[in-house]
N, C-alpha and C. Protein backbone atom coordinates (compact mmCIF):
# COMPACT_ATOMS: atom_id res chain seq x y z
N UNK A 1 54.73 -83.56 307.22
CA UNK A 1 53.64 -84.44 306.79
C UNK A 1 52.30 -83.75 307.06
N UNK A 2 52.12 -83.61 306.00
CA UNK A 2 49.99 -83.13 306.07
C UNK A 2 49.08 -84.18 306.83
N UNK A 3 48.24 -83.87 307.93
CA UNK A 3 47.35 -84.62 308.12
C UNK A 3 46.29 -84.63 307.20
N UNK A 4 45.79 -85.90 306.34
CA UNK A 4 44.24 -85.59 305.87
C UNK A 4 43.24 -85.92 307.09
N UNK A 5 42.31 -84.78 307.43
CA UNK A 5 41.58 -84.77 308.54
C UNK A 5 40.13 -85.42 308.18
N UNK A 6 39.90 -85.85 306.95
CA UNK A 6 38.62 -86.24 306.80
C UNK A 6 38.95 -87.80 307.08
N UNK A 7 40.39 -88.64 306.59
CA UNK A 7 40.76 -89.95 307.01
C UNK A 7 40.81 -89.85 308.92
N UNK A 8 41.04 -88.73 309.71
CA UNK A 8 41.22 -88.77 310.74
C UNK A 8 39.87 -88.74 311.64
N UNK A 9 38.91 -87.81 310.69
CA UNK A 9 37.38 -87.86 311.28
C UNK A 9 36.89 -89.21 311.02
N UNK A 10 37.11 -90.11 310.28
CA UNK A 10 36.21 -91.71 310.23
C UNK A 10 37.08 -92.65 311.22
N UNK A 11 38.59 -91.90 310.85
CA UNK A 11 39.01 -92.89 312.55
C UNK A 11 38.58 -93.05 313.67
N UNK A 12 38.22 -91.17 314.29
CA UNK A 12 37.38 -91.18 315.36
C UNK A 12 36.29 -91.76 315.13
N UNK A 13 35.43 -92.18 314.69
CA UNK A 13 34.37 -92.90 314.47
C UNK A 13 34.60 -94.45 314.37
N UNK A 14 35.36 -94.66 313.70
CA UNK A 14 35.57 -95.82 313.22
C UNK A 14 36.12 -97.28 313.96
N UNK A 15 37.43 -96.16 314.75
CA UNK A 15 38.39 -96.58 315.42
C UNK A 15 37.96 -96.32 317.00
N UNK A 16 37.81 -95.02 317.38
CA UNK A 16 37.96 -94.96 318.52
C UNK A 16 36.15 -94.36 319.12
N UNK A 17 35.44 -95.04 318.92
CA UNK A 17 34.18 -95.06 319.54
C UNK A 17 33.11 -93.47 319.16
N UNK A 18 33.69 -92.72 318.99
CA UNK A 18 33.16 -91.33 318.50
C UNK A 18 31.58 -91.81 317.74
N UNK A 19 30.84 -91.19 317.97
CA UNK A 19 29.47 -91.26 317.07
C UNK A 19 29.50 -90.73 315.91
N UNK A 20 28.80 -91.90 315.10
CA UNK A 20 28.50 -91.39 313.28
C UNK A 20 27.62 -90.11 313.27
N UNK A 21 26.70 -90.51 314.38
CA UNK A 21 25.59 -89.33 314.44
C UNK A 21 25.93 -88.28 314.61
N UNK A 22 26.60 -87.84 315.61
CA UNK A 22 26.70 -87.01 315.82
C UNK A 22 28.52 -86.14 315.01
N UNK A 23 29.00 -87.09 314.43
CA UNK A 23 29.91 -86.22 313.45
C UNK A 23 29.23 -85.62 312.43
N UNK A 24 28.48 -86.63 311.74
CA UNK A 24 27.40 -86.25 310.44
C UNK A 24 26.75 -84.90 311.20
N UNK A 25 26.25 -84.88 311.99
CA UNK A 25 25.36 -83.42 312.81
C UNK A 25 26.43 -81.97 313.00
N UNK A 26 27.84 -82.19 313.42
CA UNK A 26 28.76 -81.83 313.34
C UNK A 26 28.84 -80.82 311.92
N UNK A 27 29.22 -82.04 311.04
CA UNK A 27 30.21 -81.59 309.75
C UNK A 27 28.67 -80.89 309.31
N UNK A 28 27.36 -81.07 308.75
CA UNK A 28 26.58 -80.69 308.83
C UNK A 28 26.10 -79.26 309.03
N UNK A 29 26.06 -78.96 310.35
CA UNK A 29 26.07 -77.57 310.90
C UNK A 29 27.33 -76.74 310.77
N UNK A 30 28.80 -77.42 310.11
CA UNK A 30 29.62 -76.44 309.57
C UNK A 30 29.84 -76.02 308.58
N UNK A 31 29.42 -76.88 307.69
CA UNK A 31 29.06 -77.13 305.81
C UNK A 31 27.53 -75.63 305.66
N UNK A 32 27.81 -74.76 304.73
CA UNK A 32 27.45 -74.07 304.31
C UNK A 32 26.12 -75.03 303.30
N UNK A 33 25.07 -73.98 303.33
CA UNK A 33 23.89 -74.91 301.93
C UNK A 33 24.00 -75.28 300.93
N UNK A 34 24.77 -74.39 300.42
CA UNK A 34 25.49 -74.71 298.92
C UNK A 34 26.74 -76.05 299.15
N UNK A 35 27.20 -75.69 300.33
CA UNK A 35 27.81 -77.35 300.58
C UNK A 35 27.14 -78.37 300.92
N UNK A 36 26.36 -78.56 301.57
CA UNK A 36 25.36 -79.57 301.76
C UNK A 36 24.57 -80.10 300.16
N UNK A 37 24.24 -79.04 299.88
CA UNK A 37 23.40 -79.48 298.79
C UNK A 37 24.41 -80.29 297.40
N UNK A 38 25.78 -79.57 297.49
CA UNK A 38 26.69 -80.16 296.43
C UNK A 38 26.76 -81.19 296.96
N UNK A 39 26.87 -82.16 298.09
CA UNK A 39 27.92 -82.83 298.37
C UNK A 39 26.40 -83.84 298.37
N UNK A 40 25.38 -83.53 298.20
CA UNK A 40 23.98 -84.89 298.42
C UNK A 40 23.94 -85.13 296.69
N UNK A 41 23.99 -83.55 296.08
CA UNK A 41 23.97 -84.26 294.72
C UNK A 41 25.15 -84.79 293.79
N UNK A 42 26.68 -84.78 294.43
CA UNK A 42 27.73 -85.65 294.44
C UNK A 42 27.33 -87.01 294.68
N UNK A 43 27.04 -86.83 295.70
CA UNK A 43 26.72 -88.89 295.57
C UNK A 43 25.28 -89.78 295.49
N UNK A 44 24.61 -88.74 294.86
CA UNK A 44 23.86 -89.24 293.80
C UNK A 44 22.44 -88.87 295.20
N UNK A 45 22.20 -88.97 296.35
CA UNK A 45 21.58 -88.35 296.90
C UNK A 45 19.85 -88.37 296.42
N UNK A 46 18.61 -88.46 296.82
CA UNK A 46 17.81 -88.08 295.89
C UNK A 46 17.72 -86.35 296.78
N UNK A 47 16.91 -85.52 295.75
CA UNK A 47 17.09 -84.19 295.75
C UNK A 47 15.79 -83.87 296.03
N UNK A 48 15.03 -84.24 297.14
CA UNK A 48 13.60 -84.10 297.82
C UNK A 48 13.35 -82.50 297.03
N UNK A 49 13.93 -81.33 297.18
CA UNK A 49 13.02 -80.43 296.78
C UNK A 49 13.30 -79.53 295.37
N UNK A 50 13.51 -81.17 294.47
CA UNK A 50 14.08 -80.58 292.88
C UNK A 50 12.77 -79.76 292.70
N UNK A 51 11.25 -80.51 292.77
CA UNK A 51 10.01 -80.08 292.12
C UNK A 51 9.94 -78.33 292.53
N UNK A 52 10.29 -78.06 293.57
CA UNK A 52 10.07 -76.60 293.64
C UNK A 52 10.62 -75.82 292.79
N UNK A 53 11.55 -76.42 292.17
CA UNK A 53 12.78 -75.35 291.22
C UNK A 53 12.21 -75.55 289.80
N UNK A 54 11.10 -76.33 289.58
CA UNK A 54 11.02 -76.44 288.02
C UNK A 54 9.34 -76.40 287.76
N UNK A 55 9.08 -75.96 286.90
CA UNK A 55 7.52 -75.78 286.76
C UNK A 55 6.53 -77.14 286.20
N UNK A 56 7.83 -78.44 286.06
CA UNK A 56 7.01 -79.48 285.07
C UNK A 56 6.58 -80.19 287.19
N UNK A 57 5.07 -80.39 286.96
CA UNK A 57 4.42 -81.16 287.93
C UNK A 57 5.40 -82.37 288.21
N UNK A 58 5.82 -83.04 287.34
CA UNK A 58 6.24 -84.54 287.26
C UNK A 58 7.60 -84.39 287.57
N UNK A 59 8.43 -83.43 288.19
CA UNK A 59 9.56 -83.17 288.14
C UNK A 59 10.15 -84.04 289.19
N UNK A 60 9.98 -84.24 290.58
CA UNK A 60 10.03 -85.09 291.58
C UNK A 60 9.99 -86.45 290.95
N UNK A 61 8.99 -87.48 290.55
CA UNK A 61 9.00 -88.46 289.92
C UNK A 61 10.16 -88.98 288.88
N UNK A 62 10.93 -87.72 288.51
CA UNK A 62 11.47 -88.17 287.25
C UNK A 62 12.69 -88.19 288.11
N UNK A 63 13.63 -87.59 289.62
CA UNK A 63 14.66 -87.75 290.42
C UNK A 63 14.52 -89.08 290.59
N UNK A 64 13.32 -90.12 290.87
CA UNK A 64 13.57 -91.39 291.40
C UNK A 64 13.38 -92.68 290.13
């Protein structure tokens, strides 16, 4: 039997007292940028520094 460890990381949290904070800080500092950044614009996330990547001024405004 496979453990899924991401159902086992919200148990510790969930179940047995473990901090949200500090898993999120956790998974966080092990997640690569390109993972972080996929996984904010996976769930829809707003994307604080779209405007730097695009030359239209209004670019920020148009994420919210």
């Amino acid at each position: 039997m496979q453990v899924d460890y991401r159902d086992y990381a919200m148990e510790l949290v969930e179940d047995n007292g473990f901090d949200a904070k500090d898993m999120l800080v956790a998974a966080l500092k092990f997640m690569s940028q390109d993972d972080v950044e996929e996984m904010l614009e996976a769930n829809e996330y707003p994307m604080r520094f779209a405007f730097w990547e695009s030359d239209d001024d209004n670019a920020l405004m148009e994420d919210f």
